[in-house]
N, C-alpha and C. Protein backbone atom coordinates (compact mmCIF):
# COMPACT_ATOMS: atom_id res chain seq x y z
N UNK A 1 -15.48 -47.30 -0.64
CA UNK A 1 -16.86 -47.54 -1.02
C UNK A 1 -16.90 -48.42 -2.27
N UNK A 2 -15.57 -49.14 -2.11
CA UNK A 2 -15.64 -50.11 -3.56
C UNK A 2 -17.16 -50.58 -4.10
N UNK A 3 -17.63 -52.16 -3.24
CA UNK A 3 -19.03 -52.57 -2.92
C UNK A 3 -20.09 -52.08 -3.07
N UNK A 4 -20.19 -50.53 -2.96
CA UNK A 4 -21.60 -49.69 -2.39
C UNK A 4 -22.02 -49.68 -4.22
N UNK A 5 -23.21 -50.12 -4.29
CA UNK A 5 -23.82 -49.42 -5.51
C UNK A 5 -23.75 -48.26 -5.80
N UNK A 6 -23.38 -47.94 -6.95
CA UNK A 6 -23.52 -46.59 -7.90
C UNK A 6 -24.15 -45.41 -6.91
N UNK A 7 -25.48 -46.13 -7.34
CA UNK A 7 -26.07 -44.68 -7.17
C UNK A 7 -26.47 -44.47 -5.27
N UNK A 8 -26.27 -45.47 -4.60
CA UNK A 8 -25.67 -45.25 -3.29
C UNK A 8 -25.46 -44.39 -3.09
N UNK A 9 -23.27 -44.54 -3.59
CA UNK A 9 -22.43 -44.26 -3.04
C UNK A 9 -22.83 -42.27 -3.57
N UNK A 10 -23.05 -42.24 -4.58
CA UNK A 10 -24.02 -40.72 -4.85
C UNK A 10 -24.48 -40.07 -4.19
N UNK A 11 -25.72 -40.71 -3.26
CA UNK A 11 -26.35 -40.07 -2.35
C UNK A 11 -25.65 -39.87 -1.14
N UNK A 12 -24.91 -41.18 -0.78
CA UNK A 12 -23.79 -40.60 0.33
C UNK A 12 -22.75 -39.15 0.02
N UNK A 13 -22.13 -39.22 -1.03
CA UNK A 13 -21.55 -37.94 -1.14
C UNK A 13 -22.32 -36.41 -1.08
N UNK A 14 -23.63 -36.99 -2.28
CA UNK A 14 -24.56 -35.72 -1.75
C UNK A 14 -24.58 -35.65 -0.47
N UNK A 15 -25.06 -36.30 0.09
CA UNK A 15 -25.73 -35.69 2.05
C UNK A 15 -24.23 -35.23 2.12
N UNK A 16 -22.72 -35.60 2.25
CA UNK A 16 -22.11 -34.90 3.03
C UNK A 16 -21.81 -33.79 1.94
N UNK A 17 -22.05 -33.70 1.02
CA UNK A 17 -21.30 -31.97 0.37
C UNK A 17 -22.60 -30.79 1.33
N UNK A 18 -23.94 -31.78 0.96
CA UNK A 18 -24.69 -30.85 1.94
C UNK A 18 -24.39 -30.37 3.14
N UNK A 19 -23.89 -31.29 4.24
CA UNK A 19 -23.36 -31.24 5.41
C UNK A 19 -22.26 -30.56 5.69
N UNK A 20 -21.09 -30.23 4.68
CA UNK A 20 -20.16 -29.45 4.38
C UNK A 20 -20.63 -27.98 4.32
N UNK A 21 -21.26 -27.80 3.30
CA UNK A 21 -22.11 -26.38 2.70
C UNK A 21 -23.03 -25.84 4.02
N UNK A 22 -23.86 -26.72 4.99
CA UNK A 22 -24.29 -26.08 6.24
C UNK A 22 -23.27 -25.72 7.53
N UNK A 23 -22.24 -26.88 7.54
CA UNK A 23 -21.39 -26.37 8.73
C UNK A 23 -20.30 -25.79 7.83
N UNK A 24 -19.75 -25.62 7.39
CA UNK A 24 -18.38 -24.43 6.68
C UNK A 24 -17.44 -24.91 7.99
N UNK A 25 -17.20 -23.83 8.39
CA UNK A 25 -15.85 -23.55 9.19
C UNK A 25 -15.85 -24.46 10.38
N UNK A 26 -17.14 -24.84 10.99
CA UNK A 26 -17.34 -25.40 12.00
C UNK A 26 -17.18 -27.01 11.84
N UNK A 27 -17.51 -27.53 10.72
CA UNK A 27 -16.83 -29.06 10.48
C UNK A 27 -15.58 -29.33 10.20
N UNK A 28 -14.95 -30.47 10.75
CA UNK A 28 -13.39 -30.95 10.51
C UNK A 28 -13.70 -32.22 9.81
N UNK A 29 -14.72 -32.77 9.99
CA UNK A 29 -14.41 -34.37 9.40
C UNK A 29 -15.57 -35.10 9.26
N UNK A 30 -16.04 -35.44 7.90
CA UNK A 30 -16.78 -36.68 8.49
C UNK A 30 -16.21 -38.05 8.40
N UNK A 31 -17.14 -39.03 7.74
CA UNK A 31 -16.31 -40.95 8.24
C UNK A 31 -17.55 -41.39 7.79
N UNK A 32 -17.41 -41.94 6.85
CA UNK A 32 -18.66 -43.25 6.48
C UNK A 32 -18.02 -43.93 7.22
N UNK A 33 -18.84 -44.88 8.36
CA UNK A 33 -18.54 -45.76 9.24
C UNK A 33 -18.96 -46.87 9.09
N UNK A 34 -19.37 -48.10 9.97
CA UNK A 34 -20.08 -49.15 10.37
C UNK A 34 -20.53 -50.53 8.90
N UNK A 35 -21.26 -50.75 8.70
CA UNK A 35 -21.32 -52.08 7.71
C UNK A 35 -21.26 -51.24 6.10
N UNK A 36 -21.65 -50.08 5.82
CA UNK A 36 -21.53 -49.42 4.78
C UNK A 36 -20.08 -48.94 4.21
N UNK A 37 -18.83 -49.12 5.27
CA UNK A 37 -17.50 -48.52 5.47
C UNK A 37 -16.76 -50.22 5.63
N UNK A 38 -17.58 -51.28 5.86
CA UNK A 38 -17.05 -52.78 5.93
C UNK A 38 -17.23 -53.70 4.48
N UNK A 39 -18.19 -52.31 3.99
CA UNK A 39 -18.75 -53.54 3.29
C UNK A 39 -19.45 -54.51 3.61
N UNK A 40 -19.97 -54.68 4.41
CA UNK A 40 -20.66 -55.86 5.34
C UNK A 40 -22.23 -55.64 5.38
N UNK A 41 -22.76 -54.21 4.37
CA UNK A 41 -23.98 -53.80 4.24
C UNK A 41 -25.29 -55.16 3.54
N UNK A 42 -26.55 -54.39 4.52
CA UNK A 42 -27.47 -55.81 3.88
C UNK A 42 -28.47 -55.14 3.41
N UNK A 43 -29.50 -55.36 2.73
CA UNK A 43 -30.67 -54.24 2.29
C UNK A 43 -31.15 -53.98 3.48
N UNK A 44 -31.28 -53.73 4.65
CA UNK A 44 -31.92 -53.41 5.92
C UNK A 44 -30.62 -52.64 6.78
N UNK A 45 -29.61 -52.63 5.97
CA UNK A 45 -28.33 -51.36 7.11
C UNK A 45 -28.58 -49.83 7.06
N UNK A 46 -28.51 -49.11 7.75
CA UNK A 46 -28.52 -47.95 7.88
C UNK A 46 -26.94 -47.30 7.52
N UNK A 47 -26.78 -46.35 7.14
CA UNK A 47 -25.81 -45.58 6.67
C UNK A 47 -25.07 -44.58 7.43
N UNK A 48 -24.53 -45.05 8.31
CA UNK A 48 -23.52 -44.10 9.79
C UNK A 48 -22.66 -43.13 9.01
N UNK A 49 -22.74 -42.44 9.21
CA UNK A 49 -22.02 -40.80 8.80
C UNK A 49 -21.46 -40.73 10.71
N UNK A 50 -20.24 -40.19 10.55
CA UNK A 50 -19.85 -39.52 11.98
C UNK A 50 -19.58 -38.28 11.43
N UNK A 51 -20.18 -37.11 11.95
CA UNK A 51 -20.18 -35.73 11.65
C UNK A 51 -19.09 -34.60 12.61
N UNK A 52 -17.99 -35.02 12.60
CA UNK A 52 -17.00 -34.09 13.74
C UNK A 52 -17.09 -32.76 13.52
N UNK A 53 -17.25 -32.07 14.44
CA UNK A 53 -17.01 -30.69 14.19
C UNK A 53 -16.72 -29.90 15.87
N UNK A 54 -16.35 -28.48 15.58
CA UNK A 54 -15.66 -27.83 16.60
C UNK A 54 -16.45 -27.42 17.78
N UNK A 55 -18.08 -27.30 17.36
CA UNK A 55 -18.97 -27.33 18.22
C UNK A 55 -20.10 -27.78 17.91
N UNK A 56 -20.93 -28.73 18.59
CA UNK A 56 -22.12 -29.03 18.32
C UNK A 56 -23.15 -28.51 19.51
N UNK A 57 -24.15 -28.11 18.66
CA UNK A 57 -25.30 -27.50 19.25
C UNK A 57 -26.50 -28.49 19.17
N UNK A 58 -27.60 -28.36 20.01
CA UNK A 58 -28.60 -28.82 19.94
C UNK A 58 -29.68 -28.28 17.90
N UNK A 59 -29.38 -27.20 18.18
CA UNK A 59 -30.05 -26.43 16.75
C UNK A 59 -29.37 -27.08 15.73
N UNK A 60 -28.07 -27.56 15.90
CA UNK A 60 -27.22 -28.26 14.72
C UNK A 60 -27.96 -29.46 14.61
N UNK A 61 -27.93 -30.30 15.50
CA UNK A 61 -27.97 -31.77 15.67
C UNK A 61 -29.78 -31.78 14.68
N UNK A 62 -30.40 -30.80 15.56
CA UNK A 62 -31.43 -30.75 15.09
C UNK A 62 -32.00 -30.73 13.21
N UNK A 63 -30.76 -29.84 12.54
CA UNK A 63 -30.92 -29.78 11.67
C UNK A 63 -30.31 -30.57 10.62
N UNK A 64 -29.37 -30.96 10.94
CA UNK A 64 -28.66 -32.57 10.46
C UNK A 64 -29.61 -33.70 10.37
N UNK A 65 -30.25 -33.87 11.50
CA UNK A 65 -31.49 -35.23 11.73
C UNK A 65 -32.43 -34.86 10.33
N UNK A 66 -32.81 -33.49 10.39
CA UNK A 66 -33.67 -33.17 9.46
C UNK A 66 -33.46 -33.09 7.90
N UNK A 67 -32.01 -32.84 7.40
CA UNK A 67 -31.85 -33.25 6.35
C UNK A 67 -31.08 -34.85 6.05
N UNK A 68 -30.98 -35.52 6.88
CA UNK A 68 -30.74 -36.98 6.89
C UNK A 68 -32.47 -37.55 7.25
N UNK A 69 -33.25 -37.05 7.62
CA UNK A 69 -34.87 -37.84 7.59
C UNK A 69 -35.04 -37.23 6.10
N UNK A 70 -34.93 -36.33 5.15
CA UNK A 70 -35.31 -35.68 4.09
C UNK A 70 -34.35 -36.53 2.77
N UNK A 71 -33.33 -36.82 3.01
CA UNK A 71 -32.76 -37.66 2.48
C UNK A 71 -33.50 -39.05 2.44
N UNK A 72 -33.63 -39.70 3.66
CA UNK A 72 -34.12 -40.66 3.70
C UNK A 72 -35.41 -41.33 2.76
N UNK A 73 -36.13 -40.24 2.98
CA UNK A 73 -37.61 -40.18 2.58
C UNK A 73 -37.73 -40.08 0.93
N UNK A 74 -36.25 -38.96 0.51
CA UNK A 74 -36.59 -39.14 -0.82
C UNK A 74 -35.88 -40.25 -1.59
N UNK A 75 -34.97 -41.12 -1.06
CA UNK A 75 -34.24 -42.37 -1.78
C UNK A 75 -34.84 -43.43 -0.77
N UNK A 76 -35.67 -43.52 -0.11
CA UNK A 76 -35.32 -44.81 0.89
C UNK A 76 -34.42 -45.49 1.45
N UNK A 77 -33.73 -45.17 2.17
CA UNK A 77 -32.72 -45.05 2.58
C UNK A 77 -32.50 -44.74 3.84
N UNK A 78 -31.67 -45.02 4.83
CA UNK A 78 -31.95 -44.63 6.29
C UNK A 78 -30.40 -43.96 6.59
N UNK A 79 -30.20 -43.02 6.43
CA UNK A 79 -28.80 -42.51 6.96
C UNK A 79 -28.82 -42.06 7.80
N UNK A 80 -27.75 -42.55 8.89
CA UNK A 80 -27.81 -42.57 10.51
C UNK A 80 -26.70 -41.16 10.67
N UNK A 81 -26.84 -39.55 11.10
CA UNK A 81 -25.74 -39.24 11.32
C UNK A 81 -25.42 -38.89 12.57
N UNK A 82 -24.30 -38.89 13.21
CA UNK A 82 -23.60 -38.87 14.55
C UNK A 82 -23.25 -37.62 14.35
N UNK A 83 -23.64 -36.73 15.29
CA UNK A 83 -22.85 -35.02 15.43
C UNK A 83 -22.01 -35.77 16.56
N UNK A 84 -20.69 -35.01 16.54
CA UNK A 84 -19.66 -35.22 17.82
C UNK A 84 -18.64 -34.23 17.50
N UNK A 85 -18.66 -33.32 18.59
CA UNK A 85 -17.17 -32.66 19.14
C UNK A 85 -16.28 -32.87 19.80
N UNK A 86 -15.15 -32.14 19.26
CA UNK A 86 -13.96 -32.08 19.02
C UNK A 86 -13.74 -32.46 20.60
N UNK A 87 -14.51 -31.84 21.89
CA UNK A 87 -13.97 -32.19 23.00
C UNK A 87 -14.72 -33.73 23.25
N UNK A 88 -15.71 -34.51 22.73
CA UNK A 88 -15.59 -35.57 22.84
C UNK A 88 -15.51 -36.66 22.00
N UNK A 89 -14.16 -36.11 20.86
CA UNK A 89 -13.86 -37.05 20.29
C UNK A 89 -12.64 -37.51 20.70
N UNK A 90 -11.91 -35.90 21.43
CA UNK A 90 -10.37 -36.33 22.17
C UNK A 90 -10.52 -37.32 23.12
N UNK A 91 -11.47 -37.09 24.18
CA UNK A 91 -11.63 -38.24 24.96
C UNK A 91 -11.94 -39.45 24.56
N UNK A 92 -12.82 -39.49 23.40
CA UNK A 92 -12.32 -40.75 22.91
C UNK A 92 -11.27 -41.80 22.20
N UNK A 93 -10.20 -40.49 21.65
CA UNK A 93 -9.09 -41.08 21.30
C UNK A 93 -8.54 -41.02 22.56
N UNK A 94 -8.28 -40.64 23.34
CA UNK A 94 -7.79 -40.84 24.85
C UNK A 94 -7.92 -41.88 25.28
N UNK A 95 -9.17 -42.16 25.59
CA UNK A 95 -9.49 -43.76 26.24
C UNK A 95 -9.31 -44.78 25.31
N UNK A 96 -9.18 -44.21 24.05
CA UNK A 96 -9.19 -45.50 22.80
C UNK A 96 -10.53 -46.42 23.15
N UNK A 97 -11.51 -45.87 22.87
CA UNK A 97 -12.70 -46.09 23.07
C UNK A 97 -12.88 -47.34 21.89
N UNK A 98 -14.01 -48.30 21.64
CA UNK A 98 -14.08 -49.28 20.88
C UNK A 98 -14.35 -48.12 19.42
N UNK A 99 -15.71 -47.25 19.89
CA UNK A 99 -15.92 -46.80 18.90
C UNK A 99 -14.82 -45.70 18.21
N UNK A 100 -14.10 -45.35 18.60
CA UNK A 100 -12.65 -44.28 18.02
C UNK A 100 -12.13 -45.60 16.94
N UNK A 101 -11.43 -46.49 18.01
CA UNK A 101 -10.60 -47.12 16.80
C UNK A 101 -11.27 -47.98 15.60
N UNK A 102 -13.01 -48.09 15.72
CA UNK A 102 -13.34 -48.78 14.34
C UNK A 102 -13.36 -47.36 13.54
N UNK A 103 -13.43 -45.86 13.83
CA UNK A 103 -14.00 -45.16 13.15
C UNK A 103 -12.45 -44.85 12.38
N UNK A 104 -11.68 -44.72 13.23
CA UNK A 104 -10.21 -44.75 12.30
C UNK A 104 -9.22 -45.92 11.43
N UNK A 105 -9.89 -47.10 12.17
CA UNK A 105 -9.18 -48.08 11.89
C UNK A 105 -10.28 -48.44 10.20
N UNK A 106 -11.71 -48.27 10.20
CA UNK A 106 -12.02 -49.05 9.22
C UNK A 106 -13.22 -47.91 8.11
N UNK A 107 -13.26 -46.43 9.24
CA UNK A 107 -14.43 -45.41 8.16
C UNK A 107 -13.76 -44.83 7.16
N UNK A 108 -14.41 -44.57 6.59
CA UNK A 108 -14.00 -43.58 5.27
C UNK A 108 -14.16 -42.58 5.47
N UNK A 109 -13.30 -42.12 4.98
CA UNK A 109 -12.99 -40.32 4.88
C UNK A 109 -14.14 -39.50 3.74
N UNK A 110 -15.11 -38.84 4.20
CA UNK A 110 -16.31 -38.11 3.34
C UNK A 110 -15.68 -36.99 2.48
């Protein structure tokens, strides 16, 4: 997150300690991803979080959206987050999917 402004790269860590503190045991990983993880960010990019964990639920997903719209609203800011499990992230390292190898080859570790 060399590039990312200060107080950015802040709010990115906030949302995921939050995201940590709601899933506990059930998260393995997140990944700042996409132009924010390239550096390639423009004042109009959104902020890709990939949220791995051991199970995702609809009630999860639900409540992730809701503190990433609550985030949003209070910095302006648009942080995009991806819930994905563990059974379809294997398949995506399996197939070596496009999106697996940018998320390993170029995200950051949260």
């Amino acid at each position: 997150m060399k590039n990312i402004a200060p107080t950015v790269a802040q709010i990115i860590r906030q949302f995921a300690q939050e995201i940590k503190q709601l899933l506990r045991e059930n998260l393995i990983a997140e990944y700042l991803f996409g132009s924010y993880a390239t550096d390639t960010q423009t004042a109009l990019s959104d902020i890709d979080i990939l949220i791995l964990v051991r199970q995702a639920t609809p009630d999860l997903q639900r409540q992730i959206s809701g503190l990433a719209s609550d985030y949003s609203l209070m910095y302006d800011l648009y942080i995009s987050p991806m819930l994905e499990d563990m059974t379809v992230w294997e398949k995506n390292q399996r197939c070596q999917t496009l999106f697996y190898r940018n998320v390993i080859q170029q995200g950051i570790p949260l």
